[in-house]
C-alpha atoms as a PDB file:
ATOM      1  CA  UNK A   1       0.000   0.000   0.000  1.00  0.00           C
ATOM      2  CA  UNK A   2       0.889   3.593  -0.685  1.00  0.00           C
ATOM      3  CA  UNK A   3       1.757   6.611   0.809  1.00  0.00           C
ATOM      4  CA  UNK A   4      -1.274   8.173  -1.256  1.00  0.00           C
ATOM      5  CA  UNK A   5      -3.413   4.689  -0.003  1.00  0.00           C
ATOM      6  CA  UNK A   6      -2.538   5.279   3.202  1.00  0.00           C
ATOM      7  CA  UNK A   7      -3.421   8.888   3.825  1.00  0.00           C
ATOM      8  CA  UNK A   8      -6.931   8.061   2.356  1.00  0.00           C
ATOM      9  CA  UNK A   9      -7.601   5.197   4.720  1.00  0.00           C
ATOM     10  CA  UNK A  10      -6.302   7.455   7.272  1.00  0.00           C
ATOM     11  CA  UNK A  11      -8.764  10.054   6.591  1.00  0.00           C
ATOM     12  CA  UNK A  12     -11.283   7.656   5.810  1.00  0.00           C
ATOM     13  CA  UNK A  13     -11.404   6.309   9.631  1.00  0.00           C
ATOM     14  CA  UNK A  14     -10.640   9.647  10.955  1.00  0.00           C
ATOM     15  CA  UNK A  15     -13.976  10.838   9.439  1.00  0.00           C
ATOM     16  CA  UNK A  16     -15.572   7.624  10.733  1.00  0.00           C
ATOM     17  CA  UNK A  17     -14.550   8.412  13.853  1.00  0.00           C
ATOM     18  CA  UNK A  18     -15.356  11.927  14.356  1.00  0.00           C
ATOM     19  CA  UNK A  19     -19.261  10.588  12.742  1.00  0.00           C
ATOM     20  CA  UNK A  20     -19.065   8.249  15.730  1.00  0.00           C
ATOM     21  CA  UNK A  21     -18.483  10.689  18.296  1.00  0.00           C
ATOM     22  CA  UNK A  22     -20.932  13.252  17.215  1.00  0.00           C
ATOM     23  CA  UNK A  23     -23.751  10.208  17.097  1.00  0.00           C
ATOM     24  CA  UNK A  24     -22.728   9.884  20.490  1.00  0.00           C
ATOM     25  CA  UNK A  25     -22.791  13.057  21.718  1.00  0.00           C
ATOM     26  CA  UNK A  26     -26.501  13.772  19.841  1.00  0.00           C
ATOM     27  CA  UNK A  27     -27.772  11.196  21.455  1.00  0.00           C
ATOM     28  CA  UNK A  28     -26.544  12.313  24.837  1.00  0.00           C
ATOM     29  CA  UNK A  29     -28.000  15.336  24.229  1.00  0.00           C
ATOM     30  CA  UNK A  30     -31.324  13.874  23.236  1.00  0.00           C
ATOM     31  CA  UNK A  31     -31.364  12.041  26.257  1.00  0.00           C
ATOM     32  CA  UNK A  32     -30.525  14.560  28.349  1.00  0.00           C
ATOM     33  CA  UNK A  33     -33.296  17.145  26.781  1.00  0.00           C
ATOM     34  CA  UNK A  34     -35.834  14.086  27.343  1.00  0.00           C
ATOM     35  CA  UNK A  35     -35.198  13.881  30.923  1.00  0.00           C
ATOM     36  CA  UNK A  36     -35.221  17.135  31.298  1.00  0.00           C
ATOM     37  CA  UNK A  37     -38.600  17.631  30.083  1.00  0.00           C
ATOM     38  CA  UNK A  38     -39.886  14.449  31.832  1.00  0.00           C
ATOM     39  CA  UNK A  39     -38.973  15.667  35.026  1.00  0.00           C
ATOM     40  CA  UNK A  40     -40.738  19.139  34.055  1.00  0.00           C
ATOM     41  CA  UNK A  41     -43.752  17.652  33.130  1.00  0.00           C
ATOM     42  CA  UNK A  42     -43.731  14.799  36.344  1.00  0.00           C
ATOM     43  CA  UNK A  43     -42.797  18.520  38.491  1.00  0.00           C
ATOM     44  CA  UNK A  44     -46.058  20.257  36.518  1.00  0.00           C
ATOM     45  CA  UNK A  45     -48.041  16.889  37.122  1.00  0.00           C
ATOM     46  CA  UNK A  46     -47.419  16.595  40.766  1.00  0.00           C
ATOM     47  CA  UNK A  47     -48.293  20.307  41.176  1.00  0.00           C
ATOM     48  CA  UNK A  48     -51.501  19.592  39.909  1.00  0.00           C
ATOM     49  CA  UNK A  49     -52.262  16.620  41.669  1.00  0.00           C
ATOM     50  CA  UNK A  50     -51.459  18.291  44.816  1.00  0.00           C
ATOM     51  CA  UNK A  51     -54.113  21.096  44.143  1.00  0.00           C
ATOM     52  CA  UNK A  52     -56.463  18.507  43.059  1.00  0.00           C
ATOM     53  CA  UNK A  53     -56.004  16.748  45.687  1.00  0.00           C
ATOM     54  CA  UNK A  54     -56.125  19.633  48.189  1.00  0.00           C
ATOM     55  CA  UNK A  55     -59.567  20.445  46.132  1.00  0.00           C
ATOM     56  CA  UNK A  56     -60.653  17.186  46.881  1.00  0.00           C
ATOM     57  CA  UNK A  57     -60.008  17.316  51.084  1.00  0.00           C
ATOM     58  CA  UNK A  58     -61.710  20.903  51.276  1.00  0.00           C
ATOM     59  CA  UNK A  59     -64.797  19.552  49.554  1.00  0.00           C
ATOM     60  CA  UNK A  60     -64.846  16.561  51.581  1.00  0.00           C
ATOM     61  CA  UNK A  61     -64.959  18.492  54.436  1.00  0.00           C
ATOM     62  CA  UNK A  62     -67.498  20.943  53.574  1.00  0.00           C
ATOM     63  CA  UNK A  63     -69.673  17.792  52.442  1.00  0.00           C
ATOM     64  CA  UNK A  64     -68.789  16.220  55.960  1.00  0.00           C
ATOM     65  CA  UNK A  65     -69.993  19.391  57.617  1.00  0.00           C
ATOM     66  CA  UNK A  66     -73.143  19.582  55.632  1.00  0.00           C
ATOM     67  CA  UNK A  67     -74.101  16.362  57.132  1.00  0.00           C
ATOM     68  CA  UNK A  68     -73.427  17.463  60.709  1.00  0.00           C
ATOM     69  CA  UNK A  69     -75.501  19.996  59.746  1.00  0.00           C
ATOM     70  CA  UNK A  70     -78.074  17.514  58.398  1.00  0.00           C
ATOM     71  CA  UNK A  71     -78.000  15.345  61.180  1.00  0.00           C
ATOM     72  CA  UNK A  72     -78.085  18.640  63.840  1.00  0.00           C
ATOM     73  CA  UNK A  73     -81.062  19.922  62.258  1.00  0.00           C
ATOM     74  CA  UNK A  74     -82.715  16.447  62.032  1.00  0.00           C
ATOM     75  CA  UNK A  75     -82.742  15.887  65.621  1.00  0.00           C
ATOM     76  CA  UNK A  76     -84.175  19.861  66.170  1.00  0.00           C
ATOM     77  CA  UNK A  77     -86.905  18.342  64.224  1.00  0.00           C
ATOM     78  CA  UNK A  78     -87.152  15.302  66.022  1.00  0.00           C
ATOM     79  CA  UNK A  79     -87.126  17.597  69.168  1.00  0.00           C
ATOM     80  CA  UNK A  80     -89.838  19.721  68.256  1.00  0.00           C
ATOM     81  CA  UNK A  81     -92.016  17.212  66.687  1.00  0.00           C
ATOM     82  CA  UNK A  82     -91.978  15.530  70.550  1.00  0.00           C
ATOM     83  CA  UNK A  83     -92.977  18.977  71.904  1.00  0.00           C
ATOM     84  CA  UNK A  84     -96.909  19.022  72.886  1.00  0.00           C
ATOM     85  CA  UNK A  85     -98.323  22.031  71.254  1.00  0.00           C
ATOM     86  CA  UNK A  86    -101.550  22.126  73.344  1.00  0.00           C
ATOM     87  CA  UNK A  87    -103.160  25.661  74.884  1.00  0.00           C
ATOM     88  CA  UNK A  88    -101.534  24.249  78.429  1.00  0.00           C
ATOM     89  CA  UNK A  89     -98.032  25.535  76.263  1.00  0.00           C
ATOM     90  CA  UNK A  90     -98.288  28.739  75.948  1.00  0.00           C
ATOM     91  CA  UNK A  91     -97.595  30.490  79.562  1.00  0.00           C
ATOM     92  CA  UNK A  92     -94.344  31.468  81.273  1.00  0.00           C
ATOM     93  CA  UNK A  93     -93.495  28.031  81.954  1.00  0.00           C
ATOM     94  CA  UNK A  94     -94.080  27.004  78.655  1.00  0.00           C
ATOM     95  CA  UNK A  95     -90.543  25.080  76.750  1.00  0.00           C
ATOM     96  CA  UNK A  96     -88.696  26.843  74.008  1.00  0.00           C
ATOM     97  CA  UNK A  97     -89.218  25.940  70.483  1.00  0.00           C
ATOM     98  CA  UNK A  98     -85.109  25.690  69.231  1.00  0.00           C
ATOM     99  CA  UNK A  99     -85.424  27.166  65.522  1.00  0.00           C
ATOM    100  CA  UNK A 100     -81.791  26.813  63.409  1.00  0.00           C
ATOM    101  CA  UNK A 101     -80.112  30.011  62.902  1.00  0.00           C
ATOM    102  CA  UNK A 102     -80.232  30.311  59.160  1.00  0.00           C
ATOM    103  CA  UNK A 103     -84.173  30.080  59.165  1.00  0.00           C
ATOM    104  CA  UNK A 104     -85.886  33.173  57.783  1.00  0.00           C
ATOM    105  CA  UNK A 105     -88.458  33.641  60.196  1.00  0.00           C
ATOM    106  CA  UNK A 106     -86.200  34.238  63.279  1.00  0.00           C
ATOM    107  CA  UNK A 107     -85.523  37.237  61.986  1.00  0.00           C
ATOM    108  CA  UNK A 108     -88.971  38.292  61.954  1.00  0.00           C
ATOM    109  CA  UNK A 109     -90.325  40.421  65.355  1.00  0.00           C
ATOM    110  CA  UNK A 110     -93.049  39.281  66.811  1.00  0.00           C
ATOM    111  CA  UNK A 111     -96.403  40.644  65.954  1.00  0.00           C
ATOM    112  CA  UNK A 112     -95.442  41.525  62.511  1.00  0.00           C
ATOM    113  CA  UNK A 113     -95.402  39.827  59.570  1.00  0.00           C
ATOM    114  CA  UNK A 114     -93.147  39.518  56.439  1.00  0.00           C
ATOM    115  CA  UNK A 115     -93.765  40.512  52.989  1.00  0.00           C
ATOM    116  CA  UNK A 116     -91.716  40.974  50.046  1.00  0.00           C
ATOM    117  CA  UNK A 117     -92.186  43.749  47.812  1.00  0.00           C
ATOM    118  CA  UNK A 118     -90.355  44.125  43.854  1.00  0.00           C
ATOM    119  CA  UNK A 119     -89.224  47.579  43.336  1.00  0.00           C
ATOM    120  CA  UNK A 120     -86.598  49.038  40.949  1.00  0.00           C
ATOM    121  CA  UNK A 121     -82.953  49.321  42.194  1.00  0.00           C
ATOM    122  CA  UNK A 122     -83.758  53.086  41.638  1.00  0.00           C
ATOM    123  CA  UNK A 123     -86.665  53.049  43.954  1.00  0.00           C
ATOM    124  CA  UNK A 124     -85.130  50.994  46.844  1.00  0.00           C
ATOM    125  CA  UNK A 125     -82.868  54.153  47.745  1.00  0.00           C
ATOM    126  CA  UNK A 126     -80.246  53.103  45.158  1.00  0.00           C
ATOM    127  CA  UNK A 127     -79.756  49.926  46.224  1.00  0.00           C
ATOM    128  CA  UNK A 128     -77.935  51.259  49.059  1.00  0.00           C
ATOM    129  CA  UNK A 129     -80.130  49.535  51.673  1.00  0.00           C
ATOM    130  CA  UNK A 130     -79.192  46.214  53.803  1.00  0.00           C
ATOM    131  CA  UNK A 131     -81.145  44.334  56.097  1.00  0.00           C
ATOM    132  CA  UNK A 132     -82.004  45.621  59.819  1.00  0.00           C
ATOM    133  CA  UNK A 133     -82.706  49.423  58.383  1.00  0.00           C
ATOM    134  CA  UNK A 134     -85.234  51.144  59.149  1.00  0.00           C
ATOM    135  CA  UNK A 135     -87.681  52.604  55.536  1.00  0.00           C
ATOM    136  CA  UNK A 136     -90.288  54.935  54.521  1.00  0.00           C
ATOM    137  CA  UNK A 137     -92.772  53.760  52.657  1.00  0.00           C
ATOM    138  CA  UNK A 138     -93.645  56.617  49.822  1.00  0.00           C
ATOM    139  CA  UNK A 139     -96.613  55.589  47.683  1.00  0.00           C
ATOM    140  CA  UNK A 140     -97.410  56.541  44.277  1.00  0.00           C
ATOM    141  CA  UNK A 141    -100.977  55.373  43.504  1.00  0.00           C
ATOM    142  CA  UNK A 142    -103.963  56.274  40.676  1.00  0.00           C
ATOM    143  CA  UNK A 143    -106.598  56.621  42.738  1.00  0.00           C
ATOM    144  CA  UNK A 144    -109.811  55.968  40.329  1.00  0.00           C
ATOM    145  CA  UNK A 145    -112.259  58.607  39.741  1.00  0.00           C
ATOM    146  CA  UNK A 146    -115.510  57.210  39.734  1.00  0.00           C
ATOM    147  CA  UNK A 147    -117.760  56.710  36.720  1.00  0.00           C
ATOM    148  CA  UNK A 148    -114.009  57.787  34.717  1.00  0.00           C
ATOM    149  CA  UNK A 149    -112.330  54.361  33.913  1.00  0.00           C
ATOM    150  CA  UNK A 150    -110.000  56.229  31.893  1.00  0.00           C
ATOM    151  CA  UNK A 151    -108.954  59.171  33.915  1.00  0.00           C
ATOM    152  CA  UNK A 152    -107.412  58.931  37.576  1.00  0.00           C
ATOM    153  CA  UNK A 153    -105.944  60.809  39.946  1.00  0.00           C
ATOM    154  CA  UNK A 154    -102.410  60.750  41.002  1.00  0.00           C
ATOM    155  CA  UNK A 155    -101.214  61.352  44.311  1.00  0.00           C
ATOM    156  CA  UNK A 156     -98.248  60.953  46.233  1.00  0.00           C
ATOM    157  CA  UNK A 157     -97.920  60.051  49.858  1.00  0.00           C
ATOM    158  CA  UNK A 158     -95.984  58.392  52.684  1.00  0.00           C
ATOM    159  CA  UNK A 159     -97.813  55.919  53.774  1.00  0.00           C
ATOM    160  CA  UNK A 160     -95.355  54.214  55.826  1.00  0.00           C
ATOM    161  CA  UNK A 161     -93.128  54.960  58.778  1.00  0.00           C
ATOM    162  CA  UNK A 162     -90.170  53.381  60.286  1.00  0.00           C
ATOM    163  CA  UNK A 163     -90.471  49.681  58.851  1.00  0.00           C
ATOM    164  CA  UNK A 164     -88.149  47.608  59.266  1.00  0.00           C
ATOM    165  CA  UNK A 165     -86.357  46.004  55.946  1.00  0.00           C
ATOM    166  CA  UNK A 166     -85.623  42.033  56.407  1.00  0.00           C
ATOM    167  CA  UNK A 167     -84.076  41.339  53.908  1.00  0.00           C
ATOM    168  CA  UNK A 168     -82.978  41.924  50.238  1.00  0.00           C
ATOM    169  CA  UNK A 169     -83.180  39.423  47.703  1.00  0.00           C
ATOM    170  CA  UNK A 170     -82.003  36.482  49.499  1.00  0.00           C
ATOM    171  CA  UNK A 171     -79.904  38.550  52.295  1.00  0.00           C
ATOM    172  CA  UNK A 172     -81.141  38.311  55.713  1.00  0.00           C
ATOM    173  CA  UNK A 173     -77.813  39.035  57.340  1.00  0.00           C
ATOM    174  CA  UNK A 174     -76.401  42.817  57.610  1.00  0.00           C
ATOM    175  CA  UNK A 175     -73.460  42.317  56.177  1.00  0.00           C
ATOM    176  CA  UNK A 176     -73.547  45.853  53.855  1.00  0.00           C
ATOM    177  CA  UNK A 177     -70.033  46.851  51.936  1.00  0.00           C
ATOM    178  CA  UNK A 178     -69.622  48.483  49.123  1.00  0.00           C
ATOM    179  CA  UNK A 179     -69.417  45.337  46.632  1.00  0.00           C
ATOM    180  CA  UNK A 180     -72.648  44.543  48.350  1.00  0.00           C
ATOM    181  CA  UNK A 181     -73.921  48.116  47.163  1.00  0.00           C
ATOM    182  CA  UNK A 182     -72.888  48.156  43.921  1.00  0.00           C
ATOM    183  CA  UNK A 183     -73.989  45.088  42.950  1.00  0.00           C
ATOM    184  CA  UNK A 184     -77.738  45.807  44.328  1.00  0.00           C
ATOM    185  CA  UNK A 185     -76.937  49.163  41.989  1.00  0.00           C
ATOM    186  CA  UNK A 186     -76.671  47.383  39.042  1.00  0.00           C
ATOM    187  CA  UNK A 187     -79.075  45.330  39.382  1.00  0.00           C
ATOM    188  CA  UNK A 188     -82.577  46.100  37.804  1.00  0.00           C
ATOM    189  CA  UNK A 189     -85.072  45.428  40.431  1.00  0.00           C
ATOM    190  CA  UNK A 190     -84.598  44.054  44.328  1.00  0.00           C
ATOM    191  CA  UNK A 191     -86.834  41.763  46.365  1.00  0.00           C
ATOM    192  CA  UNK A 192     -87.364  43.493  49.311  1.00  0.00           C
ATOM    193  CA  UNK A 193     -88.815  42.541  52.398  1.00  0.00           C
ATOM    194  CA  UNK A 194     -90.590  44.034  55.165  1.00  0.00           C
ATOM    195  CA  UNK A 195     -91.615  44.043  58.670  1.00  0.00           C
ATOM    196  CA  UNK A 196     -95.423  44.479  59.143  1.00  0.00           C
ATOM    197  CA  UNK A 197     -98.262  44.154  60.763  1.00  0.00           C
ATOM    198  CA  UNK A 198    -101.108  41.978  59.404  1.00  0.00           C
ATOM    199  CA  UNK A 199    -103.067  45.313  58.975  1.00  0.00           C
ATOM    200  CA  UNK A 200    -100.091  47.486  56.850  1.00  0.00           C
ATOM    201  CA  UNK A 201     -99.450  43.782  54.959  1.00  0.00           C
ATOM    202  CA  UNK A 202    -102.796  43.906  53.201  1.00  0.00           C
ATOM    203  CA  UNK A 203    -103.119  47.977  52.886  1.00  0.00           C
ATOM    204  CA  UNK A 204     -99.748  47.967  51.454  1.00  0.00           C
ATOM    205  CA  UNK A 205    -100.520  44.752  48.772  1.00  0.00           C
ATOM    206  CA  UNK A 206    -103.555  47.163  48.087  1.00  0.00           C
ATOM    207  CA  UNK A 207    -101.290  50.249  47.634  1.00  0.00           C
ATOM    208  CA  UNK A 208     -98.425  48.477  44.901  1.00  0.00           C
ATOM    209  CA  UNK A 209    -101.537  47.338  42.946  1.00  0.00           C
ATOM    210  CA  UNK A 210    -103.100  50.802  42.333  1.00  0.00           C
ATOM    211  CA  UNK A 211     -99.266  52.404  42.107  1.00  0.00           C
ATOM    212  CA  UNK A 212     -95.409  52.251  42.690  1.00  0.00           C
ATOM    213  CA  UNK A 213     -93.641  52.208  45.954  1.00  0.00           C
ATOM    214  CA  UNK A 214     -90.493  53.989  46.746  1.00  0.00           C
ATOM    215  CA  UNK A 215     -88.647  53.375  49.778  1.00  0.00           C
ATOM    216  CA  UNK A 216     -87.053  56.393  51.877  1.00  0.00           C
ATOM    217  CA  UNK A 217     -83.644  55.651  54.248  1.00  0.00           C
ATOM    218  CA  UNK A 218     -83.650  56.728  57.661  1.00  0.00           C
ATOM    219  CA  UNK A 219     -81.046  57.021  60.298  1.00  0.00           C
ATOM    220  CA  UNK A 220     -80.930  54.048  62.844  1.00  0.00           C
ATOM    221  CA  UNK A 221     -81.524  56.607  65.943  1.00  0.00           C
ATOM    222  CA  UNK A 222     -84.373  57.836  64.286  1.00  0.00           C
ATOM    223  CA  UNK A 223     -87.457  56.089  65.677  1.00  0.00           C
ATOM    224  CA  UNK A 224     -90.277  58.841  65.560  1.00  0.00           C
ATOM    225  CA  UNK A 225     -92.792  59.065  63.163  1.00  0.00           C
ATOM    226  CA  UNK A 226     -94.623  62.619  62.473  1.00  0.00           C
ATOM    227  CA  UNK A 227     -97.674  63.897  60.317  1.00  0.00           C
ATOM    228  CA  UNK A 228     -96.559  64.431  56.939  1.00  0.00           C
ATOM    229  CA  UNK A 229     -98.568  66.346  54.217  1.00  0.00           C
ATOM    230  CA  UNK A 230    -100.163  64.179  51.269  1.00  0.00           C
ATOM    231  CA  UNK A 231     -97.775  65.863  48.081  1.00  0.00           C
ATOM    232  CA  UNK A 232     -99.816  68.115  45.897  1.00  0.00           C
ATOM    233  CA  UNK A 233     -98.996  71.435  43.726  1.00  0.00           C
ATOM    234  CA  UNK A 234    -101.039  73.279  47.047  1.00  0.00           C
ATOM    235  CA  UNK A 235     -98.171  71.689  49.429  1.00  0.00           C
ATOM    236  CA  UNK A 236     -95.102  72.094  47.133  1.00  0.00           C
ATOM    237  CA  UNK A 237     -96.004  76.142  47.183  1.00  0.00           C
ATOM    238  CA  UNK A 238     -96.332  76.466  50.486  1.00  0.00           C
ATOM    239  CA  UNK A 239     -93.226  74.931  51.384  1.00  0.00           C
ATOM    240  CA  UNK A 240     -91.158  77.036  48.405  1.00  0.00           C
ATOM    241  CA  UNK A 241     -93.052  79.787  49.785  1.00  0.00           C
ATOM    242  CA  UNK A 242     -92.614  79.120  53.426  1.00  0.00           C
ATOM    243  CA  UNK A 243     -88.875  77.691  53.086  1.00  0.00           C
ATOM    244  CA  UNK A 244     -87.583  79.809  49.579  1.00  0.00           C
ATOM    245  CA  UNK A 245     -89.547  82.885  50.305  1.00  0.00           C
ATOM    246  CA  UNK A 246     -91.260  82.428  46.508  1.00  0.00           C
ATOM    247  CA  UNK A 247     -94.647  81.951  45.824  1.00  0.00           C
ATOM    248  CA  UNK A 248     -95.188  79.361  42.723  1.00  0.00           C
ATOM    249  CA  UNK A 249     -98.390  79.955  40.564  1.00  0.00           C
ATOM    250  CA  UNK A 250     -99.433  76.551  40.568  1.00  0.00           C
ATOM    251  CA  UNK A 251    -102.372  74.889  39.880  1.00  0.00           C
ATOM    252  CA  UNK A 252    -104.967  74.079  42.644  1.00  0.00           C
ATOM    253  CA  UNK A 253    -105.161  70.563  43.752  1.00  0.00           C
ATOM    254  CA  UNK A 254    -108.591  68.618  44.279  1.00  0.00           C
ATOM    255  CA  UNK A 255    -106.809  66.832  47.348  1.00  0.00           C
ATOM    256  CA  UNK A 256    -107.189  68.411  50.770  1.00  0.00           C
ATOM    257  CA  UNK A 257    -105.241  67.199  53.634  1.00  0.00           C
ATOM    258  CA  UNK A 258    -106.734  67.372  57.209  1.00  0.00           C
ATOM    259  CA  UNK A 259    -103.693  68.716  59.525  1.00  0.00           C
ATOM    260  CA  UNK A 260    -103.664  67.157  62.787  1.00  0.00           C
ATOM    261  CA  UNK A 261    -101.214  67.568  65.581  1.00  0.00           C
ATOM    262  CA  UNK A 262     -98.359  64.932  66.309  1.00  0.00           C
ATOM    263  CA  UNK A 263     -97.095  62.684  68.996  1.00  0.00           C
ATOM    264  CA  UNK A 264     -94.010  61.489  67.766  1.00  0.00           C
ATOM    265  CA  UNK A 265     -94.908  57.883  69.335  1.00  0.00           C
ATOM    266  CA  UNK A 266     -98.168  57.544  68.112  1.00  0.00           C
ATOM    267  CA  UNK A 267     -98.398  56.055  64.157  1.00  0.00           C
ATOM    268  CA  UNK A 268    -101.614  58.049  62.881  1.00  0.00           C
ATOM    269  CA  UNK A 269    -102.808  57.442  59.523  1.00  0.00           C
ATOM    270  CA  UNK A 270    -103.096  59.689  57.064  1.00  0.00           C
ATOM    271  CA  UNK A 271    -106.631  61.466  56.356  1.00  0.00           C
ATOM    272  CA  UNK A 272    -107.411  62.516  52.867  1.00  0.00           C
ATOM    273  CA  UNK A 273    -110.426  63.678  51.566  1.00  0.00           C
ATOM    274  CA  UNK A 274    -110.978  64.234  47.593  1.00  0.00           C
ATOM    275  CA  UNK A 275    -113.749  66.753  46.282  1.00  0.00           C
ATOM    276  CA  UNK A 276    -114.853  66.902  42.734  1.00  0.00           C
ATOM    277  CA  UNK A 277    -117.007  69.839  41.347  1.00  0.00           C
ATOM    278  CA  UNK A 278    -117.263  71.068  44.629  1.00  0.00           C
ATOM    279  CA  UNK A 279    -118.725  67.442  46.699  1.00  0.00           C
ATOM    280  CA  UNK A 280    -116.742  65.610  48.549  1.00  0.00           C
ATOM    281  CA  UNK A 281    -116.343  62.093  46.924  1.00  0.00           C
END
């Protein structure tokens, strides 16, 4: 063999070679770039597990709680169910009913009764009220002229003082911030319900079916109630007049209002009498 041979072979297995070692070097590299993601993705995997698995324990819980819960309000049940409910039940000596917590009706005074009324976020001060104030109730109604289907009369009154709100929507709980606020704000109309007595239930179902209701906020060491003039264009001038100092030419209203003296804790209603042509209706 050759010089010339030789140097060819040489080459030859020097370029073999060198092939060899950078085969073997990919495939180290390869290997190591699989492991490295593997142990990414088993990292990523056991992340995710964990907060699946963390999930999993807090909803356990809160199901295991439910039943205690469950089984708590079962034996209430039970409990009250043994109770005799006879007249002989009712004195000083009488046992007390135990009524859960999160019922509705323990929020509800005694002697009054609790209604729910629909009103406009607009209407129900803004949405800015929360459960335990204390409301005006300002009516809007069309009071019907007789023998006139067509034509009523509108007047504007409180008819309502110092009523308790209950709740709103499905709030029972004062618990008012302003996330609470704003989202009653945005929000189109609000369940709202109301502290009354049998009496002021059934005038006030009458009232929202002949008109609108509007609710008025009022401080919570405010307790008094007063006489307050029904709203007509006769009672807006005299109060510009009386509080402005200018008279409006208005137009006379058909609604007079007797005035009667008040005792701030006496709840009188107010008397309105409506002439037409002169008579008194």
């Amino acid at each position: 063999m050759n010089i010339e041979n030789k140097k060819q072979f040489a080459t030859l297995a020097l370029a073999i070679g060198l092939g060899l070692v950078a085969a073997y070097l990919t495939a180290q590299y390869v290997k190591s770039s699989i492991d490295e993601q593997r142990k990414i993705i088993v990292k990523n995997y056991e992340k995710k597990s964990s907060k699946i698995i963390q999930e999993f324990e807090g909803l356990r819980g809160q199901l295991k709680k439910l039943e205690q819960n469950q089984v708590s309000l079962a034996k209430q049940q039970k409990h009250l169910a043994s109770q005799p409910r006879g007249a002989g039940n009712v004195g000083p000596g009488a046992p007390k009913e135990i009524v859960d917590s999160t019922v509705f009706s323990v929020v509800t005074p005694p002697g009054k009764r609790a209604m729910t009324v629909l009103l406009d976020s607009l209407s129900a001060v803004g949405g800015l009220i929360n459960p335990g104030d204390f409301v005006d109730i300002i009516g809007h109604l069309k009071i019907p002229k007789p023998g006139e289907s067509q034509d009523n009369t509108k007047v504007t009154s409180v008819l309502f003082q110092n009523v308790q709100v209950l709740a709103v929507g499905a709030n029972f709980k004062p618990v008012g911030n302003a996330v609470l606020y704003q989202t009653q704000q945005q929000t189109k109309q609000l369940n709202v319900t109301l502290a009354v007595n049998p009496e002021e239930a059934s005038l006030l179902s009458f009232a929202q079916s002949f008109g609108r209701l509007q609710l008025t906020l009022r401080s919570p060491s405010e307790r008094s109630t007063k006489e307050m003039q029904v709203a007509s264009w006769d009672a807006l001038a005299d109060y510009v007049l009386e509080r402005q100092g200018t008279e409006l030419d208005l137009p006379k209203s058909s609604i007079v209002v007797n005035e009667v003296s008040d005792d701030d804790s006496d709840e009188v209603e107010p008397f309105i009498q409506i002439f037409r042509a002169g008579r008194e209706l």
